[in-house]
Protein backbone atom coordinates (compact mmCIF):
# COMPACT_ATOMS: atom_id res chain seq x y z
CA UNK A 1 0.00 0.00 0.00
CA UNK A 2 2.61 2.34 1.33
CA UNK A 3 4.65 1.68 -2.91
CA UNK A 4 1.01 2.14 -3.88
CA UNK A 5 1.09 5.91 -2.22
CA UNK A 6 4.48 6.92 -3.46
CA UNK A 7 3.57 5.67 -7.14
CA UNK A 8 0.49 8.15 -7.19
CA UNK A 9 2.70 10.81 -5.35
CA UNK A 10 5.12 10.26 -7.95
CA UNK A 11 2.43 10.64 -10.65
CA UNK A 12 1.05 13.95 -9.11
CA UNK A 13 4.38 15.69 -9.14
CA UNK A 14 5.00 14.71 -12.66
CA UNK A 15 1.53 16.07 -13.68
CA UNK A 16 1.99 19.77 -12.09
CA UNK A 17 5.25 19.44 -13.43
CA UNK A 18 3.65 19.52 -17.07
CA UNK A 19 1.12 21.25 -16.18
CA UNK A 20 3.73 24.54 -15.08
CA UNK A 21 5.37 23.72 -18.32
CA UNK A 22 2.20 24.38 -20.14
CA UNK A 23 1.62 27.50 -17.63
CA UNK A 24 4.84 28.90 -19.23
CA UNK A 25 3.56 28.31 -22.56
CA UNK A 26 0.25 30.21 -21.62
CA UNK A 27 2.40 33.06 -20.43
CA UNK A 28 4.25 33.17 -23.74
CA UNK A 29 0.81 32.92 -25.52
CA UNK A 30 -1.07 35.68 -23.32
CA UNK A 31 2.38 38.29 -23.94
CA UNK A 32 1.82 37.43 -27.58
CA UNK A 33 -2.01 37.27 -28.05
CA UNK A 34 -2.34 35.05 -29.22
CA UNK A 35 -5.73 33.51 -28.65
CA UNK A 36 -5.68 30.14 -30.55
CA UNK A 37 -2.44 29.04 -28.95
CA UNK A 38 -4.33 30.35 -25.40
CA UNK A 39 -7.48 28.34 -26.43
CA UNK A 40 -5.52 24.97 -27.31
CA UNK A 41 -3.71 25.75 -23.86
CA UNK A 42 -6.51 26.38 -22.32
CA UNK A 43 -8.20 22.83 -23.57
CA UNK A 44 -4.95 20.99 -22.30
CA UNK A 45 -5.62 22.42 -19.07
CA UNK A 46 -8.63 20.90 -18.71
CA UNK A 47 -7.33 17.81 -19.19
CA UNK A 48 -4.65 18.13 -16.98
CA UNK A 49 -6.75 19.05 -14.33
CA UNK A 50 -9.15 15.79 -14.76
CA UNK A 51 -6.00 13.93 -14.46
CA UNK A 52 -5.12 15.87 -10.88
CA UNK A 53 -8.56 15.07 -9.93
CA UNK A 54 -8.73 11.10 -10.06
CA UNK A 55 -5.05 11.40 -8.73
CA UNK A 56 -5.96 12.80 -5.90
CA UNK A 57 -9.12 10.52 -5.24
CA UNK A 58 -7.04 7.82 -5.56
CA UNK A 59 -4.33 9.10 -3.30
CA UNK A 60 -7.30 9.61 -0.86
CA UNK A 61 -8.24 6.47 -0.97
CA UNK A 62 -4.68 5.05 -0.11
CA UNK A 63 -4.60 7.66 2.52
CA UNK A 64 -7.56 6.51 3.93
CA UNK A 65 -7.27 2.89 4.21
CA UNK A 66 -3.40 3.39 5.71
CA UNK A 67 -4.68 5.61 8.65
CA UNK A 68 -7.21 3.03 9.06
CA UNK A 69 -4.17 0.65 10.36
CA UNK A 70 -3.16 3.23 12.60
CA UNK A 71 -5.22 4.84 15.03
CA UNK A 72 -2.89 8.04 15.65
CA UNK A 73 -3.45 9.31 12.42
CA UNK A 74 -6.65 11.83 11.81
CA UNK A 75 -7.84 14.04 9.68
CA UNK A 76 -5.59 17.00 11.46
CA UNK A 77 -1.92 15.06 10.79
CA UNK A 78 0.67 16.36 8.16
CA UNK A 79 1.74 14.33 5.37
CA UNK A 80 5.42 14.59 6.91
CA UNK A 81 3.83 13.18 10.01
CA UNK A 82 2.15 10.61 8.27
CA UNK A 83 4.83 9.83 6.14
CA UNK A 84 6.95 9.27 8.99
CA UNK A 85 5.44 5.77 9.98
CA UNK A 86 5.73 4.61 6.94
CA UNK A 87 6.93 0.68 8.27
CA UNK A 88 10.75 0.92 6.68
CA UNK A 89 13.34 3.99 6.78
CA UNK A 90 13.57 3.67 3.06
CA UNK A 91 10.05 4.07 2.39
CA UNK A 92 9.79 7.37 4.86
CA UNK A 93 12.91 8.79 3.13
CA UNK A 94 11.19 8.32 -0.44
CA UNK A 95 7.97 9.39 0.58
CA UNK A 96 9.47 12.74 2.10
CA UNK A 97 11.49 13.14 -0.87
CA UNK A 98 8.57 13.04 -3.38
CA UNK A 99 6.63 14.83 -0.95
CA UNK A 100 9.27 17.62 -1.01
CA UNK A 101 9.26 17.57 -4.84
CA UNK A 102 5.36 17.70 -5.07
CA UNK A 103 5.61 20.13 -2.84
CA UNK A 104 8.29 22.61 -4.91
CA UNK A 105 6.15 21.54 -8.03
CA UNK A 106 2.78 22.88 -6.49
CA UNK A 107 4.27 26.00 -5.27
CA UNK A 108 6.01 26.55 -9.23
CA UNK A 109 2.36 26.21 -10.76
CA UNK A 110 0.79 28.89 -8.50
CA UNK A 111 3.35 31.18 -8.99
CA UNK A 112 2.82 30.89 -12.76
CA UNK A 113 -0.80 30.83 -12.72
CA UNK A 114 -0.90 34.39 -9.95
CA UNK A 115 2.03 35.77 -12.89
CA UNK A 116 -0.52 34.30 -15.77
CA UNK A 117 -3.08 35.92 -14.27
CA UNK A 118 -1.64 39.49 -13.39
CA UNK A 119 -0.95 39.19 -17.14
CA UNK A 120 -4.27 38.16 -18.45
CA UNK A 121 -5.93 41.46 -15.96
CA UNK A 122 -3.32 43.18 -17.57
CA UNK A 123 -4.52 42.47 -21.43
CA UNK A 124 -8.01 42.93 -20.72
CA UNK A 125 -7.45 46.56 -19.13
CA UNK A 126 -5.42 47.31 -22.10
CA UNK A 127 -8.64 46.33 -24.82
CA UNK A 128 -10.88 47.92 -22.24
CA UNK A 129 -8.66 51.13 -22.93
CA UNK A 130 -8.83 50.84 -26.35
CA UNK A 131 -12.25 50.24 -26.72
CA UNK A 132 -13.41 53.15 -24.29
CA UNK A 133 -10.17 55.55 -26.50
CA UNK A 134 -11.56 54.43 -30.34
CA UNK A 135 -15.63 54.76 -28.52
CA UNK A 136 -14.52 58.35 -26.64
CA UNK A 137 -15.77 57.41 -23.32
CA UNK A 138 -13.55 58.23 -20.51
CA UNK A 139 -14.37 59.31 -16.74
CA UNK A 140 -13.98 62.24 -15.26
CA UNK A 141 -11.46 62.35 -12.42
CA UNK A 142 -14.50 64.04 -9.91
CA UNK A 143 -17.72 62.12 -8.79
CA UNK A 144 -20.90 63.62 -8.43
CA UNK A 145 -23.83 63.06 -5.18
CA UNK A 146 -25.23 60.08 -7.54
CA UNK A 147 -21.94 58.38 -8.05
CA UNK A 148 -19.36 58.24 -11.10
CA UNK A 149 -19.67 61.17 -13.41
CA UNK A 150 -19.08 59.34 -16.69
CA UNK A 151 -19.06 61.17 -19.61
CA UNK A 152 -19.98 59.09 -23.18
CA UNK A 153 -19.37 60.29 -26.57
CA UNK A 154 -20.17 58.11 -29.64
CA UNK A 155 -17.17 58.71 -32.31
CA UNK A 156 -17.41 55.96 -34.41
CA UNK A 157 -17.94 56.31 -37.90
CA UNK A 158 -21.40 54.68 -38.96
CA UNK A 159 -20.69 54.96 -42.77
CA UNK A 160 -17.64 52.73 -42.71
């Protein structure tokens, strides 16, 4: 049971692994614009994060039936606790190894998806701005008693 756990562990790491790889790719994609390289990104993605999902129901399920064997384990235990009675010193050292690695992997995705996202804001404030520049709508820098004194001017060309 206890191989059974680091096999999945293993296979969790390797997954964020891609799946920061591909988060590098989006970031390349979003400073580009390039929107059908972000949509087939996007799709992969999706995928990717199926694949997390039954990993981590069966890693559950390992979980699970190990702390049934030993009654010092609940629900409030870390994983480096828990890894720590694994039944040999080779197993606790791998499992705390991988865990350590999953754990560096996780942390490398976030960071790319917060950076991914700061960019993505970033590109929709810049259309917004271009849209409201070509329409002529701006906002004026005062407000007024009923709120935001916006101030709307249609400049588009109708004829074209």
């Amino acid at each position: 049971m206890w191989q059974q756990l680091i096999e999945v562990l293993k296979k969790i790491s390797a997954v964020y692994d891609g799946l920061a790889k591909l988060g590098e790719q989006k970031r390349d994609a979003l400073v580009a614009v390039d929107m059908d390289a972000l949509s087939k990104i996007l799709d992969q993605e999706q995928l990717i994060a199926a694949k997390i999902q039954n990993l981590e129901k069966k890693r559950g399920s390992i979980l699970l039936e190990l702390s049934k064997n030993n009654p010092a384990i609940n629900s409030k235990t870390k994983a480096e606790d828990f890894y720590k009675t694994a039944p040999t010193p080779f197993l606790k050292k791998q499992l705390l190894i991988i865990h350590k690695q999953l754990t560096e992997n996780v942390e490398k995705t976030l960071k790319i998806r917060d950076n991914n996202q700061i960019l993505a804001q970033n590109a929709l404030d810049a259309v917004k701005f271009q849209l409201n520049r070509l329409s002529g709508a701006f906002v004026e820098p005062t407000y007024g008693a009923k709120g935001a004194v916006v101030t709307h001017q249609k400049k588009f060309d109708y004829e074209a």
